[in-house]
N, C-alpha and C. Protein backbone atom coordinates (compact mmCIF):
# COMPACT_ATOMS: atom_id res chain seq x y z
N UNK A 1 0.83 -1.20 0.00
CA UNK A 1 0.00 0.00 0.00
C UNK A 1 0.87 1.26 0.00
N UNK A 2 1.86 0.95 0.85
CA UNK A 2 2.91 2.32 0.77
C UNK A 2 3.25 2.93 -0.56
N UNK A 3 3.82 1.56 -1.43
CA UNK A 3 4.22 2.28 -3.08
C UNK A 3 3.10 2.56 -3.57
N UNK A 4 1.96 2.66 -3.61
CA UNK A 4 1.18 3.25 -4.24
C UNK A 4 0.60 4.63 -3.49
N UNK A 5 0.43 4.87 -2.32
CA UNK A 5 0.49 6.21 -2.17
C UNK A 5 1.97 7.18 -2.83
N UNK A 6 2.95 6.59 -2.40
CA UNK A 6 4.26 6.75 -2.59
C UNK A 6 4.17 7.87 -4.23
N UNK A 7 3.76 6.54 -5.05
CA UNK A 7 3.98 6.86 -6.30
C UNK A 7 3.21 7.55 -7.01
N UNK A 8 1.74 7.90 -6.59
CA UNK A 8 0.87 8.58 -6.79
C UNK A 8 1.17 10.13 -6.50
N UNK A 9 1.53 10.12 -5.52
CA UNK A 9 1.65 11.24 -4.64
C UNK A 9 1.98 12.62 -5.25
N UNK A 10 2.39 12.55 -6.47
CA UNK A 10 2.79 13.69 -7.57
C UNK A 10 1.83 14.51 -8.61
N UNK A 11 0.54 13.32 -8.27
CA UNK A 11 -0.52 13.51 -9.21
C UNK A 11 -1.81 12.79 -9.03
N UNK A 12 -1.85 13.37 -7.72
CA UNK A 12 -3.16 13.10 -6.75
C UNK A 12 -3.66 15.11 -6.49
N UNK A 13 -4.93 15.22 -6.99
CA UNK A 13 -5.06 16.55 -6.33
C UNK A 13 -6.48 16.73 -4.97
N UNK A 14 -6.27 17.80 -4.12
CA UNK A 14 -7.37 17.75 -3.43
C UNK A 14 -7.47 19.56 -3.67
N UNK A 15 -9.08 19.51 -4.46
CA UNK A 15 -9.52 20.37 -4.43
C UNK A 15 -9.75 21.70 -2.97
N UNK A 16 -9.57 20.98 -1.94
CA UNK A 16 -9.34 21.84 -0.74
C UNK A 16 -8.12 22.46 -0.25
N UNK A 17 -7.09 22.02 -1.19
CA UNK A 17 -5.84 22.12 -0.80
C UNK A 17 -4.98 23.20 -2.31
N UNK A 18 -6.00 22.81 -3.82
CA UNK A 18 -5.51 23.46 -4.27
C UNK A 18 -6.56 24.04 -5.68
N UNK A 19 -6.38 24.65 -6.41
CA UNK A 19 -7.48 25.41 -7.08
C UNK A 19 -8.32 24.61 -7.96
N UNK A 20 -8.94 24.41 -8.58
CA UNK A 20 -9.84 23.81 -9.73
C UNK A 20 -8.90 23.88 -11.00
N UNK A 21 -8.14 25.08 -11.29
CA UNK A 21 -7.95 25.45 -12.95
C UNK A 21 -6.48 24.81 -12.24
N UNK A 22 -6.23 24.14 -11.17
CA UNK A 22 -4.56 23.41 -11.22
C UNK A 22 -4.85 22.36 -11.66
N UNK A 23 -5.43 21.87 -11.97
CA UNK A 23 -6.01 20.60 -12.45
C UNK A 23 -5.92 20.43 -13.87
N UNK A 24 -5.03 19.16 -13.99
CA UNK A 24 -4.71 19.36 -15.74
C UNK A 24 -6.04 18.59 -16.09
N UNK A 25 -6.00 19.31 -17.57
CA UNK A 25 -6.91 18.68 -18.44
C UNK A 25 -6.92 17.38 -19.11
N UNK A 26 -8.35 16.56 -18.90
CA UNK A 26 -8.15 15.38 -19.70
C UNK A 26 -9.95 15.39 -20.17
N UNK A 27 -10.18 14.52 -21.28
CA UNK A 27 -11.14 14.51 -21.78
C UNK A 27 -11.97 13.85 -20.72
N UNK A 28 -11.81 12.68 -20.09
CA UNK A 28 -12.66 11.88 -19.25
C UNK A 28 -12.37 11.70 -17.95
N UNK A 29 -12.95 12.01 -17.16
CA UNK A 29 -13.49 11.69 -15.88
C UNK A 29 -14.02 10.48 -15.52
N UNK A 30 -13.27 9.20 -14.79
CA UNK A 30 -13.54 8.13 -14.74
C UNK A 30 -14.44 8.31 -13.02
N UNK A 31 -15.06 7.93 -12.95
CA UNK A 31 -16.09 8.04 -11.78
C UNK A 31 -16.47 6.32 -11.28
N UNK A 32 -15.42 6.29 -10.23
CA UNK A 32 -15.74 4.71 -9.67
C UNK A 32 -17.09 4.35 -8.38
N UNK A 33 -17.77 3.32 -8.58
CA UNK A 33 -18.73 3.25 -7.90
C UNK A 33 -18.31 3.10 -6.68
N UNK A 34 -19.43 3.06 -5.73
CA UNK A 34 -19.16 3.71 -4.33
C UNK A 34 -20.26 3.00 -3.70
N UNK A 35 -21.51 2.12 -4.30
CA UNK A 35 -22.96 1.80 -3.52
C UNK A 35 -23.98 2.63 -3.65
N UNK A 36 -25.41 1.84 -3.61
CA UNK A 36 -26.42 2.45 -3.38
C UNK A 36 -26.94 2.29 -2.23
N UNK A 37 -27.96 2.95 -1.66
CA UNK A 37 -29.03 3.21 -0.51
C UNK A 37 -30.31 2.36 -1.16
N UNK A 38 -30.42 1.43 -0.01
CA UNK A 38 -31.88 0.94 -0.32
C UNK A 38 -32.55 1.75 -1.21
N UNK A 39 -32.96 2.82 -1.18
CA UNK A 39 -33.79 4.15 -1.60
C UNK A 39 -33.67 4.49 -3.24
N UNK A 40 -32.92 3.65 -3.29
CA UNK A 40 -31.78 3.98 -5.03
C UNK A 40 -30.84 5.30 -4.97
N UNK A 41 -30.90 6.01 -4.09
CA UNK A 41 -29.82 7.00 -4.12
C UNK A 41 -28.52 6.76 -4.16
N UNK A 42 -27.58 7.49 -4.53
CA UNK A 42 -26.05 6.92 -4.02
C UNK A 42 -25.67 7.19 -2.77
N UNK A 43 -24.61 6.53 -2.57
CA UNK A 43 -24.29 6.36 -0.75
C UNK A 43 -23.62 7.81 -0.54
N UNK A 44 -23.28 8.23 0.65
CA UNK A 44 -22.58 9.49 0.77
C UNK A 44 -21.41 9.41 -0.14
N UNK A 45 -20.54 8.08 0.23
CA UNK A 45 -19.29 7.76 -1.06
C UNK A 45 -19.34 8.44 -2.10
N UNK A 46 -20.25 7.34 -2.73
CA UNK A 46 -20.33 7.70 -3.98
C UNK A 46 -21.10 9.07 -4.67
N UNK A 47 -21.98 9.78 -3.54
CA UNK A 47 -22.35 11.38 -4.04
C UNK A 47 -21.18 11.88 -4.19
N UNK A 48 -20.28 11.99 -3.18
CA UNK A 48 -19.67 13.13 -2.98
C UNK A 48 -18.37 12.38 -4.02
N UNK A 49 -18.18 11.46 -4.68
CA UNK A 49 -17.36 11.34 -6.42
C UNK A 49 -18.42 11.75 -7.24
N UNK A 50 -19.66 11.83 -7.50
CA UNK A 50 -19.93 12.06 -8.30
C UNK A 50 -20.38 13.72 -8.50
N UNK A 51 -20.31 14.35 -7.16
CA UNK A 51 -20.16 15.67 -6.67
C UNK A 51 -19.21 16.40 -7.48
N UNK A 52 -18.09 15.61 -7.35
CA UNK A 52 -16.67 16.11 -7.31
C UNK A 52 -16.71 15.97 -8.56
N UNK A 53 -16.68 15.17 -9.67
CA UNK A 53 -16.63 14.95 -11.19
C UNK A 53 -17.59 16.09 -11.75
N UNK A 54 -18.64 16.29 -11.41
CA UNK A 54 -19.66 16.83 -11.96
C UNK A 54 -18.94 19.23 -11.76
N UNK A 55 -17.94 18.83 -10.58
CA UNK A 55 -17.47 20.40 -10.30
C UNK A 55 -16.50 20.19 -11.24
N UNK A 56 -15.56 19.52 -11.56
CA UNK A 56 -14.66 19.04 -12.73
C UNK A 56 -14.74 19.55 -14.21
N UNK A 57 -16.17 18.58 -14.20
CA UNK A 57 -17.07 19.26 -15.76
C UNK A 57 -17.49 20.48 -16.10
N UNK A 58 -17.63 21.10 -14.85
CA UNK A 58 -18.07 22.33 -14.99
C UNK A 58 -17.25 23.24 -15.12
N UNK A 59 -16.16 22.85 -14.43
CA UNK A 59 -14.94 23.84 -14.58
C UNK A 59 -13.52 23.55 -15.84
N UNK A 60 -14.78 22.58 -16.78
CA UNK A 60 -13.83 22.07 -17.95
C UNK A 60 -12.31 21.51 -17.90
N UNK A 61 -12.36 21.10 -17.06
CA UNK A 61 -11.18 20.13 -16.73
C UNK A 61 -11.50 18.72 -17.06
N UNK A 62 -12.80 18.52 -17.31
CA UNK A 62 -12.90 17.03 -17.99
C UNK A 62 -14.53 17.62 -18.87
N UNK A 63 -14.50 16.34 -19.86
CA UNK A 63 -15.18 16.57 -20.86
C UNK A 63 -16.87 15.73 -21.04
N UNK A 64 -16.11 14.27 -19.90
CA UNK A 64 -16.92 13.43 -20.33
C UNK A 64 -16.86 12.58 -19.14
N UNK A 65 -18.25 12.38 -18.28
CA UNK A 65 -17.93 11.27 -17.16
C UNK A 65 -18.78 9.63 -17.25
N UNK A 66 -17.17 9.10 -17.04
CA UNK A 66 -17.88 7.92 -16.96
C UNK A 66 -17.93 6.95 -15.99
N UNK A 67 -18.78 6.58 -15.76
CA UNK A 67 -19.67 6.27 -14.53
C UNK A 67 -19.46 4.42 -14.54
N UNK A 68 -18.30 4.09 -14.13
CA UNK A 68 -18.05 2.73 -14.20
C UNK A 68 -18.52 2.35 -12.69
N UNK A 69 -19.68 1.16 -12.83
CA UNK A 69 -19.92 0.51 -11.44
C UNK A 69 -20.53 -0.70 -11.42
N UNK A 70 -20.70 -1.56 -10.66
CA UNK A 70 -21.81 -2.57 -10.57
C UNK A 70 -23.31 -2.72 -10.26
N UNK A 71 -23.38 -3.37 -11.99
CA UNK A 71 -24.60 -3.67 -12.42
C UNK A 71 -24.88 -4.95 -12.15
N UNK A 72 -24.54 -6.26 -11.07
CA UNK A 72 -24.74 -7.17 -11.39
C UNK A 72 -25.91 -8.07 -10.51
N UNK A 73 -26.99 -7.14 -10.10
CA UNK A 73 -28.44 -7.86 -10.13
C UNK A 73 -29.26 -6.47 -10.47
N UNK A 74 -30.75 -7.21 -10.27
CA UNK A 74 -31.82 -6.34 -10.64
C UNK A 74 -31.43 -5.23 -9.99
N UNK A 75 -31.55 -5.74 -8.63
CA UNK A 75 -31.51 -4.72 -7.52
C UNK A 75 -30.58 -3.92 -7.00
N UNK A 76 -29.72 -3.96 -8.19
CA UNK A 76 -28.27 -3.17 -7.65
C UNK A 76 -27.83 -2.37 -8.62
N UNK A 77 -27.70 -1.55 -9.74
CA UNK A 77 -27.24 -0.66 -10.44
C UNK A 77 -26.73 0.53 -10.71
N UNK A 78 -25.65 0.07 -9.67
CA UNK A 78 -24.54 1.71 -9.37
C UNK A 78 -24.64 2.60 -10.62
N UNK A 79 -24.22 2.25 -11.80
CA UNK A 79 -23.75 3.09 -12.86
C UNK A 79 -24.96 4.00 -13.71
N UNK A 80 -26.44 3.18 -13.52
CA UNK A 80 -27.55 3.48 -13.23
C UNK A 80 -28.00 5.07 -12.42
N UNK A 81 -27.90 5.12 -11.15
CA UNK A 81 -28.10 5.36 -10.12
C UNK A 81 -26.75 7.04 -10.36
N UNK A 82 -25.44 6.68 -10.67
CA UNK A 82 -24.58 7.59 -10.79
C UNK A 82 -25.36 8.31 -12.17
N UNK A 83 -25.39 8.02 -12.71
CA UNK A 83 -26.47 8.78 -14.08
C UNK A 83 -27.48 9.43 -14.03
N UNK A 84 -28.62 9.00 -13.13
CA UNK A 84 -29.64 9.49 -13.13
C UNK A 84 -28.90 10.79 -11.68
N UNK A 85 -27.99 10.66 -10.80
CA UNK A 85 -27.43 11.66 -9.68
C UNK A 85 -26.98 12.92 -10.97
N UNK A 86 -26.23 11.98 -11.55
CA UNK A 86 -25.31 13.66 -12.62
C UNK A 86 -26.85 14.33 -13.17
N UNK A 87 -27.42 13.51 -14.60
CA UNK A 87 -28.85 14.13 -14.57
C UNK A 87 -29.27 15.30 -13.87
N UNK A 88 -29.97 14.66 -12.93
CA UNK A 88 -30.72 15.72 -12.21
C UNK A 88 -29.94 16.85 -11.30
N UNK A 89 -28.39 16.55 -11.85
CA UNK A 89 -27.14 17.97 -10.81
C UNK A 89 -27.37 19.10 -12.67
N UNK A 90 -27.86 18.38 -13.52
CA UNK A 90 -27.83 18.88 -14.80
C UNK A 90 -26.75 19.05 -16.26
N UNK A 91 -25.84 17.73 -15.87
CA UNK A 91 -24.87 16.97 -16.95
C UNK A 91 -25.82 16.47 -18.10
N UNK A 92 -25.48 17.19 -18.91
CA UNK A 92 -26.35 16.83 -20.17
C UNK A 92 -26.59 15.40 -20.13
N UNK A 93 -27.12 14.39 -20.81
CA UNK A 93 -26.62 12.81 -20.86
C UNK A 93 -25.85 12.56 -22.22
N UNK A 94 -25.19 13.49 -23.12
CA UNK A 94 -24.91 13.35 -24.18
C UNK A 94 -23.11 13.09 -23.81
N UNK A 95 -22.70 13.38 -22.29
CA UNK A 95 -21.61 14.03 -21.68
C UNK A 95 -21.57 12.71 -20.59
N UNK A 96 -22.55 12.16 -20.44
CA UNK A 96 -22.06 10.71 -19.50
C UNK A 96 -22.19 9.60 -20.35
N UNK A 97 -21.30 8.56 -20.01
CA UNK A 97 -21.00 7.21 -20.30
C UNK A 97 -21.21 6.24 -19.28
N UNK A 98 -21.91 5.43 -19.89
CA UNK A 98 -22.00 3.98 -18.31
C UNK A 98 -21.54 2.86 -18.59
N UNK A 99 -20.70 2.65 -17.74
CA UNK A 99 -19.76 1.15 -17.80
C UNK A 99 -20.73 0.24 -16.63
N UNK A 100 -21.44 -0.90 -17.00
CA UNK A 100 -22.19 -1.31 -16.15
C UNK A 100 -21.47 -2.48 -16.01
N UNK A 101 -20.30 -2.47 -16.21
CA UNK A 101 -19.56 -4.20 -15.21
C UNK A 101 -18.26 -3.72 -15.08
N UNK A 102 -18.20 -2.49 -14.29
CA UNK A 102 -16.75 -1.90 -13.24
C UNK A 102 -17.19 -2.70 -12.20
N UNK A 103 -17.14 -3.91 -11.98
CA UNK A 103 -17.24 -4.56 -10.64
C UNK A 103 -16.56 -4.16 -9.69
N UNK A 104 -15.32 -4.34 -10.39
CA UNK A 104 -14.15 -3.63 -9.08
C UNK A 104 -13.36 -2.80 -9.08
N UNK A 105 -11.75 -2.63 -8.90
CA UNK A 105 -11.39 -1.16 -9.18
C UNK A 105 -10.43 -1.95 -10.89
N UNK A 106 -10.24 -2.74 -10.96
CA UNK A 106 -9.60 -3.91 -11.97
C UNK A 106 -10.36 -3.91 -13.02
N UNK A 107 -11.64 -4.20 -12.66
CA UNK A 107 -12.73 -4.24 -13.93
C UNK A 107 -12.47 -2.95 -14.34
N UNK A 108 -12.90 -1.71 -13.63
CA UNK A 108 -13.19 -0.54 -13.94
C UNK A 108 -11.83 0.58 -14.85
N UNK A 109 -10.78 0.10 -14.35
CA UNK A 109 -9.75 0.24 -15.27
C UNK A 109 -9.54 -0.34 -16.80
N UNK A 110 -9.47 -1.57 -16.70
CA UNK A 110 -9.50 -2.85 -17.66
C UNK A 110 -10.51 -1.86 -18.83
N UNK A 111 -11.53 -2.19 -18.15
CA UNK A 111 -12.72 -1.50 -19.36
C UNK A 111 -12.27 -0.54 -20.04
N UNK A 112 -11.90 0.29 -19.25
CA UNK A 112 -11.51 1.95 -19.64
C UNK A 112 -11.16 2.10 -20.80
N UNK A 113 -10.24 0.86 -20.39
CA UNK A 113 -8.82 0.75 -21.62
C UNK A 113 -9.31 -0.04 -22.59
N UNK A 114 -9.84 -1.25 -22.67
CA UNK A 114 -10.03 -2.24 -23.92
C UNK A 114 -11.14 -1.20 -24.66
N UNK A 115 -12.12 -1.24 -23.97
CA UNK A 115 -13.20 -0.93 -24.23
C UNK A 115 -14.30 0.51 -24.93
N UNK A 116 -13.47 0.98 -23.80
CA UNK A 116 -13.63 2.65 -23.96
C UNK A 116 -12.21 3.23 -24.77
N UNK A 117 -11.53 2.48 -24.67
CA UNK A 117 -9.99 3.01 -25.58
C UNK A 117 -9.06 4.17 -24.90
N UNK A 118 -9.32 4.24 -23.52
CA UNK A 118 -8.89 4.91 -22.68
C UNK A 118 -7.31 5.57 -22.95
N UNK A 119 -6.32 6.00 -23.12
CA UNK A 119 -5.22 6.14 -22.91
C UNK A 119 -4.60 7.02 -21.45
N UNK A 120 -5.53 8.16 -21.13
CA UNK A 120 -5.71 9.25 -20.59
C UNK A 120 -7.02 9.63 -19.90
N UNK A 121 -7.04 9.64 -18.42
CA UNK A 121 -8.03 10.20 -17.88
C UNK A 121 -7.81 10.88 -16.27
N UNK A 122 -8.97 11.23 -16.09
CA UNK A 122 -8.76 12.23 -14.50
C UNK A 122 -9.90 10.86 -13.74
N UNK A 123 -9.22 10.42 -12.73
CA UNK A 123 -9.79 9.65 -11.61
C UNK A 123 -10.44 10.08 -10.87
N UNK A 124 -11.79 10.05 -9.98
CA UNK A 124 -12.35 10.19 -8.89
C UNK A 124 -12.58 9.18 -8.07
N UNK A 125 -12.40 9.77 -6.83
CA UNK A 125 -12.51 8.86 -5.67
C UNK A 125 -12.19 9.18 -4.72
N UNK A 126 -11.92 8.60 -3.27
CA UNK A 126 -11.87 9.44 -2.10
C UNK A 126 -10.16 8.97 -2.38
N UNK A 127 -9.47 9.70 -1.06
CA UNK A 127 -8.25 9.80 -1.48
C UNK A 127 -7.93 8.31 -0.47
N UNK A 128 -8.27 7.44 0.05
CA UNK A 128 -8.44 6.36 0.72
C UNK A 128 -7.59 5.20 -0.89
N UNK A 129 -8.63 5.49 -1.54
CA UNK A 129 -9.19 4.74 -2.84
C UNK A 129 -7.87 4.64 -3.87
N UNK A 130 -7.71 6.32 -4.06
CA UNK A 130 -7.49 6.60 -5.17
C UNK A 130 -5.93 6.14 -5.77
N UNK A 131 -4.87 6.10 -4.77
CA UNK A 131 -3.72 5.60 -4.74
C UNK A 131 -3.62 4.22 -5.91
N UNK A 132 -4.40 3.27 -4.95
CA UNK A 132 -4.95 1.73 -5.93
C UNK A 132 -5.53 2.49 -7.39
N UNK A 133 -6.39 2.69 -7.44
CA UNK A 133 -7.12 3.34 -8.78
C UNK A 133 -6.13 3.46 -9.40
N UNK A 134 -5.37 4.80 -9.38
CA UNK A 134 -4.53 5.21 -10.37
C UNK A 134 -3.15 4.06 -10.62
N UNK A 135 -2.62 3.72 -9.31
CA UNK A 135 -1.66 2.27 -9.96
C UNK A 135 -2.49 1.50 -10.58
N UNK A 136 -3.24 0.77 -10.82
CA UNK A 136 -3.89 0.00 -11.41
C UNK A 136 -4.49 0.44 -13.22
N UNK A 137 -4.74 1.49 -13.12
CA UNK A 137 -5.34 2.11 -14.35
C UNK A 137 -3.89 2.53 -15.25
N UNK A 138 -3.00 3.12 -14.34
CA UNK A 138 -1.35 3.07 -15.33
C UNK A 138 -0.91 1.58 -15.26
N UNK A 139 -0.70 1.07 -14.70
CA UNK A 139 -0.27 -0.18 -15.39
C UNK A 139 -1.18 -0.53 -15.92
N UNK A 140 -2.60 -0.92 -16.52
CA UNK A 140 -3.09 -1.53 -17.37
C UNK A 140 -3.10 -0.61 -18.65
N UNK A 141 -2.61 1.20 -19.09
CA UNK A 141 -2.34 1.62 -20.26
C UNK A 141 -3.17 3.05 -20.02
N UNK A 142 -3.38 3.23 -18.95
CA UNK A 142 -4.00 4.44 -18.51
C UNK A 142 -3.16 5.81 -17.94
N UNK A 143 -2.54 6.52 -18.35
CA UNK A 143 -2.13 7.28 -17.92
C UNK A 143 -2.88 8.37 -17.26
N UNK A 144 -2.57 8.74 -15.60
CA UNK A 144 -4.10 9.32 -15.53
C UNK A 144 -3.27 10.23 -14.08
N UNK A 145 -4.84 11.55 -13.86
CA UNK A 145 -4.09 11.79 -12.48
C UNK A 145 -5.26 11.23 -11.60
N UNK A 146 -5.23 11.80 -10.31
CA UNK A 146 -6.52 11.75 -9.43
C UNK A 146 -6.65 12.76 -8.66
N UNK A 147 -7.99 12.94 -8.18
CA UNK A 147 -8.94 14.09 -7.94
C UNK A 147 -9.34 13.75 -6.77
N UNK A 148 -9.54 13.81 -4.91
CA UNK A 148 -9.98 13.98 -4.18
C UNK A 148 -11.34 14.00 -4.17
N UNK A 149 -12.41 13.08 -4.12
CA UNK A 149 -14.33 13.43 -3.98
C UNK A 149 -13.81 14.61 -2.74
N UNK A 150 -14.82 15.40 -2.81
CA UNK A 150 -14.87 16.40 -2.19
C UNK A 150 -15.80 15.79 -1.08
N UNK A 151 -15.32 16.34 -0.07
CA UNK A 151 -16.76 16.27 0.87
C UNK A 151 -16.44 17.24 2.39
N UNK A 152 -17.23 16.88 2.88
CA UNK A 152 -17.82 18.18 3.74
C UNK A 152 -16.89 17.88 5.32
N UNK A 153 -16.92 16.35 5.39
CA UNK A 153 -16.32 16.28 6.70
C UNK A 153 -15.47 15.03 6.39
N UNK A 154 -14.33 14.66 7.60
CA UNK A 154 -13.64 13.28 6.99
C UNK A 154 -14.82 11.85 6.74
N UNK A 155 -14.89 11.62 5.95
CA UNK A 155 -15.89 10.45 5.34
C UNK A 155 -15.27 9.23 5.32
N UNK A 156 -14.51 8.87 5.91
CA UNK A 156 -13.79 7.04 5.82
C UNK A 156 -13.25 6.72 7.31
N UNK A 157 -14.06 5.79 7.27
CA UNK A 157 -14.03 5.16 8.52
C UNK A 157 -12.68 3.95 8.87
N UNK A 158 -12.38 3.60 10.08
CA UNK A 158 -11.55 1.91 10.07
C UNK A 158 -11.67 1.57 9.14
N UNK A 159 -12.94 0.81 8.81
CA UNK A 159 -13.35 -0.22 8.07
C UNK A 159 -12.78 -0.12 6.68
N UNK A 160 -12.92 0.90 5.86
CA UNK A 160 -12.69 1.36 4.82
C UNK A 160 -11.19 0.97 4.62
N UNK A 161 -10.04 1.48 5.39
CA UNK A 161 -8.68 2.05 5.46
C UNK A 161 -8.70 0.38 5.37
N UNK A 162 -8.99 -0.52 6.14
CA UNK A 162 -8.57 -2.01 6.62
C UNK A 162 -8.92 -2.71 5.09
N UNK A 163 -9.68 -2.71 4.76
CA UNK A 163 -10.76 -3.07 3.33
C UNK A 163 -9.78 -2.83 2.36
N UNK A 164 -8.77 -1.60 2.49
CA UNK A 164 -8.04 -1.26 1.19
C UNK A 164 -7.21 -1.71 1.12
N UNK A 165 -6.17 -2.08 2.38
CA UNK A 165 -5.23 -3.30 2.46
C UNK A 165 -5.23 -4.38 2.10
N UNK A 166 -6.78 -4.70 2.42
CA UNK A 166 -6.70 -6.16 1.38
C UNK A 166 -7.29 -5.94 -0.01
N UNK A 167 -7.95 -5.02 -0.49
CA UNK A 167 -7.84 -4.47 -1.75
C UNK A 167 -6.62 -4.81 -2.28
N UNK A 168 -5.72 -3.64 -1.86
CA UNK A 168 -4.21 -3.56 -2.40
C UNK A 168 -3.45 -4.88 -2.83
N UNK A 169 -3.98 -5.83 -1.79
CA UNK A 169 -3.26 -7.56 -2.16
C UNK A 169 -4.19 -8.10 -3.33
N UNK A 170 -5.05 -7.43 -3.72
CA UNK A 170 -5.78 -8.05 -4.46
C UNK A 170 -5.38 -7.47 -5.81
N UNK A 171 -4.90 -5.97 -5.87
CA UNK A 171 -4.27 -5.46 -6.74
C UNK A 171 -3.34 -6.16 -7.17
N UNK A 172 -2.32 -6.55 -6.22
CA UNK A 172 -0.86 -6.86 -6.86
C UNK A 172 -1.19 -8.21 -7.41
N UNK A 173 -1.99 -9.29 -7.02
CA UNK A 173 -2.02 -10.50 -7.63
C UNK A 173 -2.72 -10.09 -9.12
N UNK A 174 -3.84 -9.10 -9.25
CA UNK A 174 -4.68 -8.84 -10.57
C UNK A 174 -3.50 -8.25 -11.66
N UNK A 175 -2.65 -7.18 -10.87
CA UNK A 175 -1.36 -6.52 -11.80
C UNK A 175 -0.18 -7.74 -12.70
N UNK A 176 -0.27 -8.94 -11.81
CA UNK A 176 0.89 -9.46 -12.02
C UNK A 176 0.11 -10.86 -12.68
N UNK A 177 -1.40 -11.23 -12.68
CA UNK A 177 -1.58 -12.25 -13.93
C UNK A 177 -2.70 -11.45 -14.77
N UNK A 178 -3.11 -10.49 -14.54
CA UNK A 178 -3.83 -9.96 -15.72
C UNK A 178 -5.23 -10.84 -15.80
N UNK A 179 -6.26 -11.29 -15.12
CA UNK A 179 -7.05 -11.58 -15.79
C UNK A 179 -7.90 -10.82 -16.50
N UNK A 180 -8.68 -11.84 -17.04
CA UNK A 180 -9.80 -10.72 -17.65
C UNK A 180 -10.80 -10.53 -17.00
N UNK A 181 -11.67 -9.10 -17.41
CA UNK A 181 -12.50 -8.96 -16.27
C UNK A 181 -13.70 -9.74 -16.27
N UNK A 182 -14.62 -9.74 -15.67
CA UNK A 182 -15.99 -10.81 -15.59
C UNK A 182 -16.37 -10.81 -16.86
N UNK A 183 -17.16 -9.27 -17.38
CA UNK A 183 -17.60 -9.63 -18.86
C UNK A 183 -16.79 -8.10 -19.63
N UNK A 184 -16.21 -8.36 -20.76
CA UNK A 184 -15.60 -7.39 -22.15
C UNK A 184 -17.05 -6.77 -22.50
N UNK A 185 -16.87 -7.18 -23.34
CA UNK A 185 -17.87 -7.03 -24.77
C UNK A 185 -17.03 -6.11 -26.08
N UNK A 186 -18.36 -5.41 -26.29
CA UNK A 186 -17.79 -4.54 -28.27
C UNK A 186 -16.56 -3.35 -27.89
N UNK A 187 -16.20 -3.00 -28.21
CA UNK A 187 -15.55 -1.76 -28.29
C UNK A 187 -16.69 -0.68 -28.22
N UNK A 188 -16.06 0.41 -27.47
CA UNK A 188 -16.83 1.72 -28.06
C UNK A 188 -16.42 2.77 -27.35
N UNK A 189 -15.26 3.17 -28.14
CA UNK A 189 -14.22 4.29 -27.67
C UNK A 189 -14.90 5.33 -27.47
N UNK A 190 -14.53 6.40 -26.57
CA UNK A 190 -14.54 7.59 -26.24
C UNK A 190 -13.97 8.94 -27.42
């Protein structure tokens, strides 16, 4: 976990710490899922990334968000749910993309790249997260920075910090045989 804060650390930004227009430009805004609320809303998590992407867009530092998450029952459709949140904040829908099998942070990279034809993008996520994200998305062909979700008070608990450790082991085994993710499909670049 260390080398990836480590190595990130040059091109990780937190909007509280430094301006909006320091923020280099990239066409896409990758927006990783975070959960829903019984209710279908998104969880505080995941508002406050999709908060943060949506101040991004506005301040033209990204062009295009895409909303990679898990779709995998009726009753669960993060990428769904992140769409209809941008929507009604008033992101055109001509300006979001939905990746509905970012299962994990592996899938959600993977895709980026096969799929979406990724080379280059701006990451969201809490800064817990984002370390993994961005190692994972450059080694699979992503050159990218990351963006701090904004939020109002510290939002990550134990649980979270403990969760990412074994994340992180889950990283290095996914980095070093490459599978493929649950489901590909067609191409359809950005």
């Amino acid at each position: 976990m260390a080398y990836t804060v480590i190595s990130t650390r040059g091109s990780r930004y937190d909007l509280s710490k430094t301006s909006i227009n320091n923020i280099p430009f990239h066409q896409v805004g990758i927006v990783f899922g975070a959960g829903i609320l019984p209710n279908g809303l998104p969880t505080p998590y995941l508002q406050h990334r999709i908060d943060t992407a949506i101040k991004l867009y506005r301040a033209h530092r990204i062009n295009i968000l895409l909303m990679s998450g898990d779709n995998s029952t009726v009753n669960h459709n993060e990428p769904l749910v992140m769409e209809n949140y941008a929507l009604s904040q008033g992101v055109p829908s001509k300006d979001i993309v939905v990746d509905d099998a970012g299962f994990d942070t592996y899938d959600s990279c993977y895709r980026a790249h096969v799929i979406f034809k990724l080379t280059s993008a701006t990451l969201i996520s809490q800064g817990y997260h984002l370390p993994r994200a961005m190692t994972t998305c450059k080694a699979i062909g992503i050159e990218n920075i990351g963006v701090v979700a904004i939020h109002p008070t510290r939002d990550y608990t134990v649980d979270y910090i403990l969760r990412e450790f074994l994340s992180t082991d889950k990283m290095v085994f996914q980095l070093t045989f490459k599978p493929r993710p649950t489901i590909l499909g067609p191409s359809l670049p950005l």
